[in-house]
C-alpha atoms as a PDB file:
ATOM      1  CA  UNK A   1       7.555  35.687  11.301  1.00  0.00           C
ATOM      2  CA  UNK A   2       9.097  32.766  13.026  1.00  0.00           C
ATOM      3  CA  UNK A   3      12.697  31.984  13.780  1.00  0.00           C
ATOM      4  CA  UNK A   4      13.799  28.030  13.634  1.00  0.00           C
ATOM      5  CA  UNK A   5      15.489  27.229  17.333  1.00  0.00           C
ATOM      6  CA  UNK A   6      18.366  25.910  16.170  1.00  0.00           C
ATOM      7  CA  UNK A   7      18.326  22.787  17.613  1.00  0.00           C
ATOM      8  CA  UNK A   8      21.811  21.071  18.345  1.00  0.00           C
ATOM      9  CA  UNK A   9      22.048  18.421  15.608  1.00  0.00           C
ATOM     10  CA  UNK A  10      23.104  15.971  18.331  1.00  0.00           C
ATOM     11  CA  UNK A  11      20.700  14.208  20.276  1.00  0.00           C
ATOM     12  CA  UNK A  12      22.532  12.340  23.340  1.00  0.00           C
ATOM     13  CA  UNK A  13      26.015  12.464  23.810  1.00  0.00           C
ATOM     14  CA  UNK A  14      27.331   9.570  25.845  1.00  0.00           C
ATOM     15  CA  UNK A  15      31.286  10.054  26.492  1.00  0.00           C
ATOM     16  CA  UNK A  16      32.791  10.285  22.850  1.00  0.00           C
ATOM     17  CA  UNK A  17      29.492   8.649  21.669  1.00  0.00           C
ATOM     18  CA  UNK A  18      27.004  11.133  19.727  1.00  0.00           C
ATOM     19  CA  UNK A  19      23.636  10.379  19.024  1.00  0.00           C
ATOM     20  CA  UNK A  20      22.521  12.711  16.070  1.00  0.00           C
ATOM     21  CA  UNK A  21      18.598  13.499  15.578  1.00  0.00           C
ATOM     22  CA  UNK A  22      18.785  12.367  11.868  1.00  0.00           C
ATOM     23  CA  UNK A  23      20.328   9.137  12.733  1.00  0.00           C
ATOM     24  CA  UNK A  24      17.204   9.065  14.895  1.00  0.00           C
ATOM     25  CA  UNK A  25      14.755   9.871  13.052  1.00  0.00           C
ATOM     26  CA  UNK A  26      16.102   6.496  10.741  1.00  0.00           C
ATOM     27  CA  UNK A  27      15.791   4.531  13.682  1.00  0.00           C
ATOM     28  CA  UNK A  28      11.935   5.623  14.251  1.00  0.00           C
ATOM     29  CA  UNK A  29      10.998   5.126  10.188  1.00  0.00           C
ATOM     30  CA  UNK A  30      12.672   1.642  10.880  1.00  0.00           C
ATOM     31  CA  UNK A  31      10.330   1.438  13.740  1.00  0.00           C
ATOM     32  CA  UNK A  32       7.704   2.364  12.098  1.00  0.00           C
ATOM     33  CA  UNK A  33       7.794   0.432   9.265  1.00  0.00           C
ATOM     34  CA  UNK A  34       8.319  -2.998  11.245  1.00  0.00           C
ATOM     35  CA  UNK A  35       4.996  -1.872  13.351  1.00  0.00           C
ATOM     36  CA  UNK A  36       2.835  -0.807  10.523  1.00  0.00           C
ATOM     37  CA  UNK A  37       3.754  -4.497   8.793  1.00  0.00           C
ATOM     38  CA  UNK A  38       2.812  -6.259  12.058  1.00  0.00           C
ATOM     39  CA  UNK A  39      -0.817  -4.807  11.657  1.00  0.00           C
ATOM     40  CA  UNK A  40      -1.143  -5.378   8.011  1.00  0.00           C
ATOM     41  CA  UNK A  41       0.183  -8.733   8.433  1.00  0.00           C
ATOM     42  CA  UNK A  42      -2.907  -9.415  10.826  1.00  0.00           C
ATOM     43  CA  UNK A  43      -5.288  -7.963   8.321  1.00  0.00           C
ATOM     44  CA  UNK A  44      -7.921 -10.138   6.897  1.00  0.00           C
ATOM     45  CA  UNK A  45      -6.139  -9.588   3.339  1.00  0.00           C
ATOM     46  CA  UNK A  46      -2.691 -10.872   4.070  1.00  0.00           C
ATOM     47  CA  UNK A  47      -3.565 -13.341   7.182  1.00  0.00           C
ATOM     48  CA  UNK A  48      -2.646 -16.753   6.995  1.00  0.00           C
ATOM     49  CA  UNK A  49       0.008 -16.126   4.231  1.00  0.00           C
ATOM     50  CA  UNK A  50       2.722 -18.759   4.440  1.00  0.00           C
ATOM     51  CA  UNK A  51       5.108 -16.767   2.047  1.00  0.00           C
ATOM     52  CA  UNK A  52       5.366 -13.504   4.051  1.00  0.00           C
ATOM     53  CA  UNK A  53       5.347 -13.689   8.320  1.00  0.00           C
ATOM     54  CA  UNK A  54       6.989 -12.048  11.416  1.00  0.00           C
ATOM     55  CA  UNK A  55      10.015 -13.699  10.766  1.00  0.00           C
ATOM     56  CA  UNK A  56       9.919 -12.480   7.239  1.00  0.00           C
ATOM     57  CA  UNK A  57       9.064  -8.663   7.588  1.00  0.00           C
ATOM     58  CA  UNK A  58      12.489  -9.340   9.926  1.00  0.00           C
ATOM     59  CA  UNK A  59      14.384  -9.544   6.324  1.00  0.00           C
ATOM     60  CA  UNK A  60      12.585  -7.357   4.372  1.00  0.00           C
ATOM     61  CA  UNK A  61      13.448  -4.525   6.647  1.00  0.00           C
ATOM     62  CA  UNK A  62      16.992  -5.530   6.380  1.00  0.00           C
ATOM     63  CA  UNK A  63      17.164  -5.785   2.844  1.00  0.00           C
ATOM     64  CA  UNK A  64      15.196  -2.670   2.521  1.00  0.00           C
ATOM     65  CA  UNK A  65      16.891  -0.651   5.153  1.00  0.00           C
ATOM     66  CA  UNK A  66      20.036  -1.423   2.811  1.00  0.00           C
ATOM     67  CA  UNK A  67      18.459  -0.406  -0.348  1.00  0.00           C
ATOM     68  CA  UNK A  68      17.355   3.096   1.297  1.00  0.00           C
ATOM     69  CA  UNK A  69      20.856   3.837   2.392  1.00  0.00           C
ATOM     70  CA  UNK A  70      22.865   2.262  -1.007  1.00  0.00           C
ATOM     71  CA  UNK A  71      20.082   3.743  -3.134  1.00  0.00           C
ATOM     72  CA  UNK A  72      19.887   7.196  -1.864  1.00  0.00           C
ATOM     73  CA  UNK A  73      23.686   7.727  -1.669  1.00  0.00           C
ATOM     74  CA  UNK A  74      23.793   6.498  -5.391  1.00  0.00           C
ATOM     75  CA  UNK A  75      21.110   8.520  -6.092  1.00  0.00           C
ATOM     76  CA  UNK A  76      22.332  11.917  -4.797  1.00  0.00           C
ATOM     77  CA  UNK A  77      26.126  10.986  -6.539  1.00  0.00           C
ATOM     78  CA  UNK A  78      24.692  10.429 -10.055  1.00  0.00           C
ATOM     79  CA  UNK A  79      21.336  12.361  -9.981  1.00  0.00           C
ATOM     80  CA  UNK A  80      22.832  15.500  -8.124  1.00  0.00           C
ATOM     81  CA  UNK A  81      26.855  15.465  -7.874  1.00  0.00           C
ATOM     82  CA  UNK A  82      27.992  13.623 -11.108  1.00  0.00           C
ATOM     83  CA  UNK A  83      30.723  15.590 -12.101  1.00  0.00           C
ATOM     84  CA  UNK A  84      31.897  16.187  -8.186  1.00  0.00           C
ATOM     85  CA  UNK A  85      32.576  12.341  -7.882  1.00  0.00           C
ATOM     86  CA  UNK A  86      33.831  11.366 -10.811  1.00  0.00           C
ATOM     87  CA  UNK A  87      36.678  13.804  -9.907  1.00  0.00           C
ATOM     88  CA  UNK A  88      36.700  12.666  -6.185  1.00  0.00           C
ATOM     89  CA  UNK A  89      35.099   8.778  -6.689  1.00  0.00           C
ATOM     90  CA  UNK A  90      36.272   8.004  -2.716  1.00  0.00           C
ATOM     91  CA  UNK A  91      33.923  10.290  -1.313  1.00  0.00           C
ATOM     92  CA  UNK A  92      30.895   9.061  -2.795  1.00  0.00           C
ATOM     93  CA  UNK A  93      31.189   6.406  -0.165  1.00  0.00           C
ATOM     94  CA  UNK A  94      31.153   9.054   2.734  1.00  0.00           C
ATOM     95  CA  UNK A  95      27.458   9.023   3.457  1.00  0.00           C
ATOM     96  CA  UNK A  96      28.798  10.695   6.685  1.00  0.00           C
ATOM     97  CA  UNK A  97      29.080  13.886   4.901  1.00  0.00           C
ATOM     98  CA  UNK A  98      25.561  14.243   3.980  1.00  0.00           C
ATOM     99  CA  UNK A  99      23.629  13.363   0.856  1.00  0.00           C
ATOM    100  CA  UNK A 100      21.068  11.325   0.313  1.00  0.00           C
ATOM    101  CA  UNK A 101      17.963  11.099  -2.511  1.00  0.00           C
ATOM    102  CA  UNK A 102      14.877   9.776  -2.292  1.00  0.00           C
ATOM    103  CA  UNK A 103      13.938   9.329  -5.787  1.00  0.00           C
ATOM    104  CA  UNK A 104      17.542   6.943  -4.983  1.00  0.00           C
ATOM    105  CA  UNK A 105      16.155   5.431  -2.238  1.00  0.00           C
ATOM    106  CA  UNK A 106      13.456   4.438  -3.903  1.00  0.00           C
ATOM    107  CA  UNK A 107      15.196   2.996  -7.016  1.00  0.00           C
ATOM    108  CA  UNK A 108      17.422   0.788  -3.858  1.00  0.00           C
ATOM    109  CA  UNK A 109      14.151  -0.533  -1.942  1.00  0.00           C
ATOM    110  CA  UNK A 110      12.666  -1.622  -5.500  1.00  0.00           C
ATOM    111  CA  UNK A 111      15.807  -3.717  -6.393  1.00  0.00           C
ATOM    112  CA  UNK A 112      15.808  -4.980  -2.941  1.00  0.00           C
ATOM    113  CA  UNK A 113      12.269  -5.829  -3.133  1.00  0.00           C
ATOM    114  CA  UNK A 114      12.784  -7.670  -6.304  1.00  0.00           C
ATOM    115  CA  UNK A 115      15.468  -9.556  -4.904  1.00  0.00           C
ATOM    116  CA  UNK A 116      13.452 -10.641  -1.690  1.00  0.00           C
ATOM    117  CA  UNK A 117      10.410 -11.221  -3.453  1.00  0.00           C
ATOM    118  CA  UNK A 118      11.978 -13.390  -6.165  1.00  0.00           C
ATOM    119  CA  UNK A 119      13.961 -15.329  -3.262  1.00  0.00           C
ATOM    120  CA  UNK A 120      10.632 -15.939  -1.303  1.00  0.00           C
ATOM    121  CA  UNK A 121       8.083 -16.803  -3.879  1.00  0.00           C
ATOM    122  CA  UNK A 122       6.234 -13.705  -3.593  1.00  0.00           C
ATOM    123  CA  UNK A 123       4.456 -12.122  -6.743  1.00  0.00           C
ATOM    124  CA  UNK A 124       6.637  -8.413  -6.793  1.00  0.00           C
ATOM    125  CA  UNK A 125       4.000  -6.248  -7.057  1.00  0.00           C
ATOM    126  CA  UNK A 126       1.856  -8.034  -4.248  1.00  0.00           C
ATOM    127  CA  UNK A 127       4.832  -7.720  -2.418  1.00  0.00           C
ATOM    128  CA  UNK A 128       4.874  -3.422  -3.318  1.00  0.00           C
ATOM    129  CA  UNK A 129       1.356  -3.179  -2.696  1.00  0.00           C
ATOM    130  CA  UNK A 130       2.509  -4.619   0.979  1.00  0.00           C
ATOM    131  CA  UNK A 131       5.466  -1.957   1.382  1.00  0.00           C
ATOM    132  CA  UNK A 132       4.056   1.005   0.045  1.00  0.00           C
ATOM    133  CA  UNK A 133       1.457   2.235   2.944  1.00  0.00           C
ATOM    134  CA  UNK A 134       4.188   1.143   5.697  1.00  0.00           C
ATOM    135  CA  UNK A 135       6.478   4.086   3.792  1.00  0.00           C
ATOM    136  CA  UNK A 136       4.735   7.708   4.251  1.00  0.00           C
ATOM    137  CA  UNK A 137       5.143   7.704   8.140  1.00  0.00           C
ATOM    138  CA  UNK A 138       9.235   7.183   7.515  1.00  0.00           C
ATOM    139  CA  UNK A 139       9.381   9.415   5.218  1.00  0.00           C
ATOM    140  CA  UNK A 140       7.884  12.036   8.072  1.00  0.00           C
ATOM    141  CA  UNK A 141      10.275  11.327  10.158  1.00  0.00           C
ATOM    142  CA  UNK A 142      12.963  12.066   8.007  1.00  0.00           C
ATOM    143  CA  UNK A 143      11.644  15.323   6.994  1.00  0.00           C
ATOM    144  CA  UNK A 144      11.486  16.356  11.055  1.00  0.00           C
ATOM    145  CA  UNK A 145      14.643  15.252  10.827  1.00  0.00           C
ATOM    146  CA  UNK A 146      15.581  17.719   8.532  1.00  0.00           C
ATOM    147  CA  UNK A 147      13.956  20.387   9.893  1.00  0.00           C
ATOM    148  CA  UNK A 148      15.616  19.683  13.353  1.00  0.00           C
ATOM    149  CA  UNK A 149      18.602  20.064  11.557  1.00  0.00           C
ATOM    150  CA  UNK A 150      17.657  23.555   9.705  1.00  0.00           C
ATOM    151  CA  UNK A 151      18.341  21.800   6.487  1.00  0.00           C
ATOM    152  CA  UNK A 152      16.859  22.037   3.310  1.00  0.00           C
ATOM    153  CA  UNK A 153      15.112  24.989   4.172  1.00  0.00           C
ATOM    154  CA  UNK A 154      12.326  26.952   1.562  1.00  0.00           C
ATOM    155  CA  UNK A 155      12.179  29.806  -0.871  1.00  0.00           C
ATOM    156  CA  UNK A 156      12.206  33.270   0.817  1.00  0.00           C
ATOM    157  CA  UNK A 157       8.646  34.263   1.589  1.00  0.00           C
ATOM    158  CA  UNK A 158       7.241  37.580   3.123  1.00  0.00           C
ATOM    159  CA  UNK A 159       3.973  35.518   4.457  1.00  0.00           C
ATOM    160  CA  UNK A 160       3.144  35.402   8.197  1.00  0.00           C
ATOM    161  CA  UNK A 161       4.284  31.966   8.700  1.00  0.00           C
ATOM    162  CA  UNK A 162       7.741  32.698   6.971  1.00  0.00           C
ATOM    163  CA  UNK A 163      10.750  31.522   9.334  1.00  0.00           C
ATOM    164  CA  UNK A 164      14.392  32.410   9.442  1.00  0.00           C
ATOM    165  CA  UNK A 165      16.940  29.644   9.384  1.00  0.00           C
ATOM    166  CA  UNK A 166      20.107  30.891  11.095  1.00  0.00           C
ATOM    167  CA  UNK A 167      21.648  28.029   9.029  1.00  0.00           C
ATOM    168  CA  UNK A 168      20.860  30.140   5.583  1.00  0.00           C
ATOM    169  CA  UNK A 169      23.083  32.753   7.163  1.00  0.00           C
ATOM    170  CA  UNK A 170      21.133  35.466   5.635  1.00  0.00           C
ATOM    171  CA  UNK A 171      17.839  36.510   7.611  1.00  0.00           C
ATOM    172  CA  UNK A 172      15.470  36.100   4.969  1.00  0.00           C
ATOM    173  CA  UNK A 173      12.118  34.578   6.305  1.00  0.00           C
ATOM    174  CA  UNK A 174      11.180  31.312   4.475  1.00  0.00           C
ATOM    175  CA  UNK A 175       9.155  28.686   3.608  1.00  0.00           C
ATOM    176  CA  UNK A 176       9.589  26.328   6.294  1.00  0.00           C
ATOM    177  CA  UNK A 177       8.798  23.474   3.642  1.00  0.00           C
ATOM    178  CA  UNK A 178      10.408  20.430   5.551  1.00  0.00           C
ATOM    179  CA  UNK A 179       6.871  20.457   7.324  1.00  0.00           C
ATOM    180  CA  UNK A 180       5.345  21.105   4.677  1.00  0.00           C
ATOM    181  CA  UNK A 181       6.616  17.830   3.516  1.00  0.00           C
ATOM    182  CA  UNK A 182       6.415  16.363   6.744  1.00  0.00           C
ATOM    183  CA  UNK A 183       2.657  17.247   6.408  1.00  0.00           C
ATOM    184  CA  UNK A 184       2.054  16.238   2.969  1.00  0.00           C
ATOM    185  CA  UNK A 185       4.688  13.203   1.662  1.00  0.00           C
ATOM    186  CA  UNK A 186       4.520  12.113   5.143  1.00  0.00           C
ATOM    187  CA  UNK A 187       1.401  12.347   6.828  1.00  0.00           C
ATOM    188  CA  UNK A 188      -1.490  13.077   3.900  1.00  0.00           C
ATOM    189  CA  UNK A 189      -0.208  10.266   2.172  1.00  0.00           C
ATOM    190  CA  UNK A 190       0.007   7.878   4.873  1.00  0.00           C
ATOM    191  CA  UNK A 191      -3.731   8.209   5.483  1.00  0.00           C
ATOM    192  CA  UNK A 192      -4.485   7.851   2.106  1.00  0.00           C
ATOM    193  CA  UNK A 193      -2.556   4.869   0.814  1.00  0.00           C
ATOM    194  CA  UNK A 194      -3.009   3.156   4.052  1.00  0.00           C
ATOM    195  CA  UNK A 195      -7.183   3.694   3.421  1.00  0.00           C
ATOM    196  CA  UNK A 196      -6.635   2.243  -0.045  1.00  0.00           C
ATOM    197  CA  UNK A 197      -5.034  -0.519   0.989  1.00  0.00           C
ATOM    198  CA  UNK A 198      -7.561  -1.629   3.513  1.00  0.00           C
ATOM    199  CA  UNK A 199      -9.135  -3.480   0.747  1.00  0.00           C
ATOM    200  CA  UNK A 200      -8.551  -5.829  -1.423  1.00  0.00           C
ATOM    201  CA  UNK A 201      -6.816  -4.372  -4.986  1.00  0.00           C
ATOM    202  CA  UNK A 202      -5.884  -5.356  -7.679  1.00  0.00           C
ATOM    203  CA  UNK A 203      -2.115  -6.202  -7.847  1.00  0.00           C
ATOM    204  CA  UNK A 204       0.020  -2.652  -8.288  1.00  0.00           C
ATOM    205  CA  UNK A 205      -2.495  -0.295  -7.721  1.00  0.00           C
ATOM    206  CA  UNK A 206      -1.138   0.329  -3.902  1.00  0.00           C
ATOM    207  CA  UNK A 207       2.205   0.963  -5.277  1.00  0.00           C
ATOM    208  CA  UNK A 208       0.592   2.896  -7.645  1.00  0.00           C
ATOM    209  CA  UNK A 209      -1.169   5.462  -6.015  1.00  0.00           C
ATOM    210  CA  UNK A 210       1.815   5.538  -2.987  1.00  0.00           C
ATOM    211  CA  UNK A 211       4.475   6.323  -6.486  1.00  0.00           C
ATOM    212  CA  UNK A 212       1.669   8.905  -7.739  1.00  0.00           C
ATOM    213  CA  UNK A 213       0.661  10.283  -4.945  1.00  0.00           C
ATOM    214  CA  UNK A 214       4.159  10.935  -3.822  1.00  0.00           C
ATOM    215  CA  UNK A 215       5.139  12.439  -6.726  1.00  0.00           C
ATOM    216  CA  UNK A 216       1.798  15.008  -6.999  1.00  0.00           C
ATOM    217  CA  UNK A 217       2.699  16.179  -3.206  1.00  0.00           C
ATOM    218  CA  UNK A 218       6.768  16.509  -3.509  1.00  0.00           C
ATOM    219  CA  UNK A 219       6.381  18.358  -7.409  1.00  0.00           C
ATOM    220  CA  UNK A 220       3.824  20.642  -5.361  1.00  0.00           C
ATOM    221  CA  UNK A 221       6.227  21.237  -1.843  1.00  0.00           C
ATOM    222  CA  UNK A 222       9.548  21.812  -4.339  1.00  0.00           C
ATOM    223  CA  UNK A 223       7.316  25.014  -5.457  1.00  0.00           C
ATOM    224  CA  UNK A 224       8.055  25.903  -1.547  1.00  0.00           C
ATOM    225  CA  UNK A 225      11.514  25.069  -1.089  1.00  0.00           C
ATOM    226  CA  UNK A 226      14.935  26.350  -2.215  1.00  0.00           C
ATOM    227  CA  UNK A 227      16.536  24.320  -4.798  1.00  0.00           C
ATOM    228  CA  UNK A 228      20.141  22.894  -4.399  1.00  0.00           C
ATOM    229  CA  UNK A 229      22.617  25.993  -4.919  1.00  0.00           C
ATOM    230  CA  UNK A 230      25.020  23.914  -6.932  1.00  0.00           C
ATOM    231  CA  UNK A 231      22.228  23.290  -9.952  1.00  0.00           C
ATOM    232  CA  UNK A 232      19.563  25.641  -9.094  1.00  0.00           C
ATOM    233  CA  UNK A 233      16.320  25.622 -11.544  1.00  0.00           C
ATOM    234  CA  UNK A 234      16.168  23.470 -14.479  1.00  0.00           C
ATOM    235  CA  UNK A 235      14.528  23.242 -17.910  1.00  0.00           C
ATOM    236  CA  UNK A 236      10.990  25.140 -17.619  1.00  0.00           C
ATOM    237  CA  UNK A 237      12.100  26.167 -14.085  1.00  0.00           C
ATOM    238  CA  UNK A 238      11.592  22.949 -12.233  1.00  0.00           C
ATOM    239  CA  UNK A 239      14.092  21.286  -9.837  1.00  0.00           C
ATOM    240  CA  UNK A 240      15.645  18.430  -9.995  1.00  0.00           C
ATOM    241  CA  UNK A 241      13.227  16.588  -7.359  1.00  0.00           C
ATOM    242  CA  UNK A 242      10.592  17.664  -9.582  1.00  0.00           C
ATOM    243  CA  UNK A 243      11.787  16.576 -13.150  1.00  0.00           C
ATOM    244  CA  UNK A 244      12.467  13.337 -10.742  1.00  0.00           C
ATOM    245  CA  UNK A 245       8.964  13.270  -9.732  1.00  0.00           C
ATOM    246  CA  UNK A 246       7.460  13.162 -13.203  1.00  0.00           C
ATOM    247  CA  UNK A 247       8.602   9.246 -14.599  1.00  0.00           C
ATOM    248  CA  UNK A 248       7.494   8.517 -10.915  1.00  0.00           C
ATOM    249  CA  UNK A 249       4.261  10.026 -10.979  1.00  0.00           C
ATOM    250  CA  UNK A 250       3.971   8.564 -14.925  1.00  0.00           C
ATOM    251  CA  UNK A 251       4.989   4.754 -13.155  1.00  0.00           C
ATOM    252  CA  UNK A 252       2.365   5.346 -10.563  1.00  0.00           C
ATOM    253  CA  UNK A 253      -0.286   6.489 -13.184  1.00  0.00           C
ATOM    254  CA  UNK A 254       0.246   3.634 -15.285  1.00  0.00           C
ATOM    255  CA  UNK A 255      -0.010   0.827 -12.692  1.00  0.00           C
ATOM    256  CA  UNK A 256      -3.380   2.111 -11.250  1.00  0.00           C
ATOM    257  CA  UNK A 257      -4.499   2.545 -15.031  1.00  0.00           C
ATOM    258  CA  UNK A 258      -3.194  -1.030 -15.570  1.00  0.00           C
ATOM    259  CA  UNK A 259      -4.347  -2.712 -12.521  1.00  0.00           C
ATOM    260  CA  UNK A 260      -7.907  -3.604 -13.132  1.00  0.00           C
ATOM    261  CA  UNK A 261      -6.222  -6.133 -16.197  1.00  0.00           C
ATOM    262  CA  UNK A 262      -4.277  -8.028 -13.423  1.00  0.00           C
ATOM    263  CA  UNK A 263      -7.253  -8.164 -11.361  1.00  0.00           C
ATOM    264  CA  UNK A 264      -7.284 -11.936 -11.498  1.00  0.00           C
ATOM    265  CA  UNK A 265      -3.501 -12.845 -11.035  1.00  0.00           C
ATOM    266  CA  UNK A 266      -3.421 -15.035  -7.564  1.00  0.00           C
ATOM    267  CA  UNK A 267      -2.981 -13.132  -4.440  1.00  0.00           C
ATOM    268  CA  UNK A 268      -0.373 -13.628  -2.137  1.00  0.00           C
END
């Protein structure tokens, strides 16, 4: 059994300035994503493209960078807290406190992406097929994030690779399923949606297997890790990331089933 080494949640401290590792780990997805779009802008599929350059990845990580945050502080209000802030509607704007959802997050960077693609001439699911490999890596980051933190910790577990979280407060060795995720959402499905992508496809079917393939690997980690205490299970005993995961995973089915009929709209 393992024990989690409680790292301080702050990073740097400079004076009254602290540098948290989540805010951090934002900072590298960011990163990330604006050096995974330089290469596949240089790619023999996207090269020469007038309606999507340097300067232009520039504003999409803007706009999508404010879709994450909006979307995934919406997202965790109405998905998780409904109830909570309707009664207290001024603290839904205190990301400070903590709270964010991906499947919200998601829903932001797809409105953004709308938005920018509809303002820049670019077909929107050309433009998602472009996004979606540049995505996993973040999404790692944020996960080691949250298991710097001791956050969103598993299911108890008496397997050899169960670890106590002092943050649980109650010594019970556990799933340490933010690696898990970091492993899976993040790294597994980098590799695999940035391999389909390497090719030419058919317009959705990149966004289609990132939505599906994120959806099979975060219904199979929730198995691992300890649902929200304020809602617990669900219908059939499934969380609430999971029953999120399903109109995802039925999105991302349906474009790569659909794809091969839009096989001749004009590439970007």
């Amino acid at each position: 059994m393992f024990t989690h080494p409680n790292f301080s949640p702050i990073a740097l401290e400079i004076g009254p300035l602290a540098i948290r590792w989540y805010g951090l780990m934002y900072l590298v997805a960011f990163g990330l994503f604006f050096t995974l779009g330089r290469i596949r802008l240089k790619q023999a599929y996207w090269a020469g493209s007038t309606k999507l350059d340097g300067r232009g990845l520039e504003d999409l990580l803007f706009w999508g960078a404010m879709g994450v945050v909006l979307g995934g502080r919406l997202g965790y209000v109405v998905f998780y807290k409904p109830v909570y802030y309707l009664q207290h509607p001024l603290e839904a704007l205190a990301v400070w406190q903590g709270g964010m959802s991906f499947h919200g997050g998601l829903i932001g960077v797809s409105l953004a992406l709308l938005w920018f693609a509809k303002r820049r001439g670019i077909p929107y699911l050309r433009l998602m097929d472009f996004v979606s490999p540049l995505i996993p890596l973040g999404l790692a980051a944020g996960r080691m994030g949250n298991f710097i933190n001791g956050e969103l910790w598993g299911r108890p577990t008496l397997g050899p690779w169960a670890m106590v979280f002092p943050q649980a407060a109650d010594g019970l060795g556990r799933h340490a399923s933010q690696l898990y995720q970091f492993a899976l959402e993040g790294l597994l499905l980098f590799v695999i949606v940035w391999w389909f992508s390497s090719k030419p496809r058919a317009p959705g079917a990149v966004a289609g297997v990132f939505l599906a393939g994120y959806a099979a690997m975060r219904f199979v980690a929730e198995f691992a890790r300890e649902p929200d205490s304020f809602l617990g299970l669900l219908a059939l005993s499934l969380s609430m990331g999971q029953w999120l995961c399903i109109p995802m995973a039925a999105l991302g089915i349906y474009l790569m089933l659909s794809a091969p009929s839009r096989a001749g709209v004009a590439r970007v």
